[in-house]
Protein backbone atom coordinates (compact mmCIF):
# COMPACT_ATOMS: atom_id res chain seq x y z
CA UNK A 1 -13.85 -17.58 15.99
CA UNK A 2 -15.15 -13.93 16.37
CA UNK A 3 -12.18 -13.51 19.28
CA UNK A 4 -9.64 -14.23 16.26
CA UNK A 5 -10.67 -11.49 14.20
CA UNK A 6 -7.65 -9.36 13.59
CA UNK A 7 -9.39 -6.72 10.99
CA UNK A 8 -12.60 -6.42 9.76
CA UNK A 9 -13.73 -3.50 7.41
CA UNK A 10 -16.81 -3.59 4.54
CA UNK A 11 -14.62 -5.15 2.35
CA UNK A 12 -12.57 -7.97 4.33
CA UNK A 13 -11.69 -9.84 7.35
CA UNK A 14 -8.70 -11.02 8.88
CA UNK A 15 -8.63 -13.55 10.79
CA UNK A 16 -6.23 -15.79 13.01
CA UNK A 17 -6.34 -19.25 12.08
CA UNK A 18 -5.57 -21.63 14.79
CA UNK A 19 -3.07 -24.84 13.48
CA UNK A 20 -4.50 -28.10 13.15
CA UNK A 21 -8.06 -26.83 11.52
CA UNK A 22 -8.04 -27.27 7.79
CA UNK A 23 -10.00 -24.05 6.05
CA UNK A 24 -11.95 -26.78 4.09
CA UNK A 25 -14.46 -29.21 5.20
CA UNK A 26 -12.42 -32.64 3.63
CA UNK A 27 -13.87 -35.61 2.22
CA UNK A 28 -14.61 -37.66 5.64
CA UNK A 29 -15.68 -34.84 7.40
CA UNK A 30 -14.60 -33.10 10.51
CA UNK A 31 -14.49 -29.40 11.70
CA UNK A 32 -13.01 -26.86 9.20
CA UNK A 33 -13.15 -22.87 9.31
CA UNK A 34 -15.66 -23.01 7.56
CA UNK A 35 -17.99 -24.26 9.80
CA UNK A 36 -17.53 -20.56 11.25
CA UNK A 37 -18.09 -18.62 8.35
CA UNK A 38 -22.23 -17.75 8.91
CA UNK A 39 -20.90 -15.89 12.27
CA UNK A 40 -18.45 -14.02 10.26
CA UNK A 41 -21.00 -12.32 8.13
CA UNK A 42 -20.96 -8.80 10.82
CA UNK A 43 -24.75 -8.24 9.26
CA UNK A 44 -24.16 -8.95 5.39
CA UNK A 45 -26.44 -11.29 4.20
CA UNK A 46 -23.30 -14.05 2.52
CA UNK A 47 -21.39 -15.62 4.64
CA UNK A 48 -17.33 -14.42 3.77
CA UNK A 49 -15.03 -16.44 1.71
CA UNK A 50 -11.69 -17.31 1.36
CA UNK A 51 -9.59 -15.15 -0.68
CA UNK A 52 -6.13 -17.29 -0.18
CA UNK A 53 -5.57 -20.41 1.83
CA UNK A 54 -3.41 -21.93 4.36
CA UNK A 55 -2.17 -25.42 4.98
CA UNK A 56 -3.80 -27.28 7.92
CA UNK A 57 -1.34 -27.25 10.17
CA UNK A 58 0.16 -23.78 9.34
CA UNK A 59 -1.21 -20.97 11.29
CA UNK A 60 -2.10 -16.88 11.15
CA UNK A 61 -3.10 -14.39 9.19
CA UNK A 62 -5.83 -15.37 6.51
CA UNK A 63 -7.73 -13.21 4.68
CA UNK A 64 -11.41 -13.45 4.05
CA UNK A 65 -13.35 -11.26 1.33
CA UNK A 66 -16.73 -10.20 2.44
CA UNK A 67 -19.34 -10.06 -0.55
CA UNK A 68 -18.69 -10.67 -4.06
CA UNK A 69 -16.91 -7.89 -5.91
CA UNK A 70 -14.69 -7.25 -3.05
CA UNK A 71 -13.49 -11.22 -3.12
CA UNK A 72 -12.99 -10.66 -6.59
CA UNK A 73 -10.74 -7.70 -5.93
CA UNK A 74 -8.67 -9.18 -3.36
CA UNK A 75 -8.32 -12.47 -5.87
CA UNK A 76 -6.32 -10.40 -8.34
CA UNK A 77 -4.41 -9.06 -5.49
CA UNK A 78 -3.30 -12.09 -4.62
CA UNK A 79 -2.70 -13.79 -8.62
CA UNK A 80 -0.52 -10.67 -9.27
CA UNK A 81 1.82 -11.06 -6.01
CA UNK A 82 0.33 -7.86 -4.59
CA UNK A 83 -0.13 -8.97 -1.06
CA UNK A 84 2.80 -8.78 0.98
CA UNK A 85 3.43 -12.21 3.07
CA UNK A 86 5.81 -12.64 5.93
CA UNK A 87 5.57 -15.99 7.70
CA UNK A 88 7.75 -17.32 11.17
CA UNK A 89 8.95 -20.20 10.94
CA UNK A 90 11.51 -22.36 13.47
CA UNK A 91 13.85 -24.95 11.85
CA UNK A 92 15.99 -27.20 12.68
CA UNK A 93 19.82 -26.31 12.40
CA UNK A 94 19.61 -23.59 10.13
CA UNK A 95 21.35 -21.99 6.96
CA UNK A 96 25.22 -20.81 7.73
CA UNK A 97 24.44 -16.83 6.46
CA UNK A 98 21.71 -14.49 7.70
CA UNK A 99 19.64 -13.53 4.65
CA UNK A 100 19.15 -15.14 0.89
CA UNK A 101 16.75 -16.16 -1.56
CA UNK A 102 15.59 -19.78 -2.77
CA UNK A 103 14.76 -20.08 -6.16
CA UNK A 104 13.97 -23.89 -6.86
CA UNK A 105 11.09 -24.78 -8.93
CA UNK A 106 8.43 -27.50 -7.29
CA UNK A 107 6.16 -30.26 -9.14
CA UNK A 108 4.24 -32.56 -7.64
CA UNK A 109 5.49 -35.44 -5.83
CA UNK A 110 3.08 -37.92 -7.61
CA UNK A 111 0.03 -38.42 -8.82
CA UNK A 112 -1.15 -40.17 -6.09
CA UNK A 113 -0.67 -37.23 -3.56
CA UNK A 114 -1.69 -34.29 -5.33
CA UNK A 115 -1.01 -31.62 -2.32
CA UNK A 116 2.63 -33.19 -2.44
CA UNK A 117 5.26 -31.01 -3.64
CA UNK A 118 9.18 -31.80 -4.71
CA UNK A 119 11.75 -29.83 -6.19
CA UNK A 120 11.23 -30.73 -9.84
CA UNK A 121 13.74 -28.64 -12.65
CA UNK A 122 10.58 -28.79 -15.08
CA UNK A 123 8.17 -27.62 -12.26
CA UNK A 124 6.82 -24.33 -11.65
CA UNK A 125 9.14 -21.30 -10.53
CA UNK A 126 9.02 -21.00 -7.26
CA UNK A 127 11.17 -17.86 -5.08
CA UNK A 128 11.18 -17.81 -1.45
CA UNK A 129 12.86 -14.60 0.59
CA UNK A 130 14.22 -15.77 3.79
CA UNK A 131 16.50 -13.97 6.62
CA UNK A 132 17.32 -15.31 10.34
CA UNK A 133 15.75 -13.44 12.99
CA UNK A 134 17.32 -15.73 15.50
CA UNK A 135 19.60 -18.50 16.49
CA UNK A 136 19.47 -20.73 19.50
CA UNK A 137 20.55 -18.93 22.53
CA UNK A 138 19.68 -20.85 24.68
CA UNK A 139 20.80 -25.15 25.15
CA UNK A 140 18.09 -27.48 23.93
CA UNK A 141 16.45 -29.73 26.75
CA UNK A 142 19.28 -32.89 27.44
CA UNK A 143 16.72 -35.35 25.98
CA UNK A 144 16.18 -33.19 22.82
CA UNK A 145 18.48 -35.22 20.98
CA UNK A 146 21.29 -34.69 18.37
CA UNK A 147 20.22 -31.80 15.89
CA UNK A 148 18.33 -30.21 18.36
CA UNK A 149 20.12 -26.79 17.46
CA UNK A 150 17.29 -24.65 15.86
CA UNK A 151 16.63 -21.03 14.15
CA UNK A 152 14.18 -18.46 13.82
CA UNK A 153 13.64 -17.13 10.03
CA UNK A 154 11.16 -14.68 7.93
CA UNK A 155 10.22 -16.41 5.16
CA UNK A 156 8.44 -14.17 2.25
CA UNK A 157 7.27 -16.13 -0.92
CA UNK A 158 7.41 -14.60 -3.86
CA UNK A 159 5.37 -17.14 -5.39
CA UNK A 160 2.68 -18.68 -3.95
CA UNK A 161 2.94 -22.29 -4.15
CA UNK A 162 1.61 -25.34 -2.20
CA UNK A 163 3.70 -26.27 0.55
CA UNK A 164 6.03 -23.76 -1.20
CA UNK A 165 8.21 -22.95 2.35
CA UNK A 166 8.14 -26.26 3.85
CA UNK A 167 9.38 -27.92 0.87
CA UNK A 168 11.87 -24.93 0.33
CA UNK A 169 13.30 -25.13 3.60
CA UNK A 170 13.39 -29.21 3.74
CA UNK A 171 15.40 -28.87 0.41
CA UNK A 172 17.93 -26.45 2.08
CA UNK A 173 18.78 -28.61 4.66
CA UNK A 174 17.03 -26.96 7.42
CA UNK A 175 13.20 -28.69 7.69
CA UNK A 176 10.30 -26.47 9.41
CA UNK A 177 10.08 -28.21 13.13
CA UNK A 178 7.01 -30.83 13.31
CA UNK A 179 6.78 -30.73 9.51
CA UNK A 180 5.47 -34.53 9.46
CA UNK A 181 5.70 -34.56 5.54
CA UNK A 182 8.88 -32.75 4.41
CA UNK A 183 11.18 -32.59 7.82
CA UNK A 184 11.90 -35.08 10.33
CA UNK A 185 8.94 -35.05 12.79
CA UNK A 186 7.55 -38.14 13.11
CA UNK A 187 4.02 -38.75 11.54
CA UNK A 188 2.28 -39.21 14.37
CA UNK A 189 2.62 -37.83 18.04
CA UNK A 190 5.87 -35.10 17.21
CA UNK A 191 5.39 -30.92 17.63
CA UNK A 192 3.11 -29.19 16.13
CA UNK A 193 4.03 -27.37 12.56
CA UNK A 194 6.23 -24.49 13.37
CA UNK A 195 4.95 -22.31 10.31
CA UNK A 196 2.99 -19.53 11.78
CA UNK A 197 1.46 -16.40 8.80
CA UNK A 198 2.92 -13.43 10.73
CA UNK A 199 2.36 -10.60 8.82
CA UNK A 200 -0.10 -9.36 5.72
CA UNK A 201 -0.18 -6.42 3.66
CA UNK A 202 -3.14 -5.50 1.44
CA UNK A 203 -3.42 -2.52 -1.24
CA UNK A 204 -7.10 -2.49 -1.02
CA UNK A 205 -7.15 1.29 -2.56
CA UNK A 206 -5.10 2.79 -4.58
CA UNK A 207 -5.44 6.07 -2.53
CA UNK A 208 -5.01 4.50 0.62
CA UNK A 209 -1.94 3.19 2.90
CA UNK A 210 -1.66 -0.80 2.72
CA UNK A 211 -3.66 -3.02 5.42
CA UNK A 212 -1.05 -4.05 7.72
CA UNK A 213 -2.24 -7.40 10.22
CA UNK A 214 -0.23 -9.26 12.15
CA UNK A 215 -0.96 -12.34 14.11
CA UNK A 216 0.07 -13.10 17.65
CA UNK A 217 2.55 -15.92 17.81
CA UNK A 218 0.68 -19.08 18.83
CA UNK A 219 1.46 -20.99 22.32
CA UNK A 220 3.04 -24.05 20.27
CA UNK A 221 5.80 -22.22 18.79
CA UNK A 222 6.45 -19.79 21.99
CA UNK A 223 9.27 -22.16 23.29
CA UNK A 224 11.91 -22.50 20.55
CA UNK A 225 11.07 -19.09 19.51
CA UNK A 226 12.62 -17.86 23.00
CA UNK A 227 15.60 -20.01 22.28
CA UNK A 228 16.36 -18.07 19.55
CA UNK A 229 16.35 -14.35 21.63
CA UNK A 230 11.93 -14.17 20.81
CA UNK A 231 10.78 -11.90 23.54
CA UNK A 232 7.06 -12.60 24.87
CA UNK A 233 4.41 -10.41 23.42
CA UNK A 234 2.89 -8.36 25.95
């Protein structure tokens, strides 16, 4: 984990979290990031901490506080809509113009799957920024199937709820590719999520520029990211 350190200062870390490895250890067990935290501490004697999270399978840019008052600090940051938050994602087809907002409010699905998320009229606000970076430029492989048409967008949420941009994009017609839950992937065996945390910003000081990160695009989304005009990082 200490090659996927993007920043690290006395206050906080940022670091690049792979897809497919929940931040959490879960009920039955099984690897989590934090199983990685005690060689995160850089000397301090705690172990860092989450100051946001990110869904299992999305990936990039998460932010760890390193000691108490400064996980505190970056907590309010983050209640208030301080921290700026661009994520990639790929989906399939794709909205007709090149920017827009979505403003749908989200509940929960049921009470049986409390991580779940719908649009729901008497849910919570929830705003998402979005504008295309990219369209397919390239055909889609001949057994891709119908639909196979797909686009590259910056998604910023305004709000921060769960699931907030997979269920916003599902609703608009165009699901995040290998979203098993909201999109079309199948449960079991289909792409990997292509939801990837590009970018954070952090005001840590008030007398100091913003902490810019950014997050290498991961191999799994590298493919339909060049279909849309993507050029490899060097």
């Amino acid at each position: 984990m200490l090659t996927r350190v993007l920043y690290r200062d006395g206050l906080m870390l940022v670091i690049d979290k792979p897809a497919g490895l929940p931040v959490h250890r879960g009920p039955k067990g099984g690897a989590s990031l934090e199983d990685y935290f005690d060689a995160l501490r850089y000397g301090l004697p705690k172990q860092p901490a989450l100051a946001h999270r990110l869904d299992k399978d999305t990936s990039g840019c998460l932010v760890l506080g390193r000691h108490r008052k400064a996980l505190a600090h970056l907590g309010l940051l983050f209640k208030h809509g301080k921290v700026g938050k661009t994520y990639w994602a790929v989906v399939e087809g794709g909205p007709e113009a090149d920017e827009g907002v979505i403003d749908l409010a989200l509940g929960r699905l049921d009470d049986k799957r409390g991580w779940w998320m719908k649009p729901d009229p008497k849910g919570l606000p929830s705003v998402t920024r979005w504008k295309v970076l990219g369209r397919s430029k390239i055909s889609p492989p001949p057994h891709a199937g119908k639909g196979a048409e797909v686009t590259w967008l910056a998604l910023e949420p305004v709000t921060g709820r769960t699931h907030q941009l997979r269920v916003h994009c599902a609703a608009m017609g165009w699901p995040i590719v290998g979203d098993n839950i909201y999109g079309r992937a199948p449960r079991f065996g289909g792409p990997i999520l292509h939801l990837h945390a590009r970018q954070i910003v952090v005001p840590m000081s008030k007398n100091k520029e913003p902490i810019r990160v950014t997050a290498p695009v991961p191999p799994h989304m590298c493919e339909r990211l060049a279909r849309c005009g993507w050029t490899q990082e060097p």
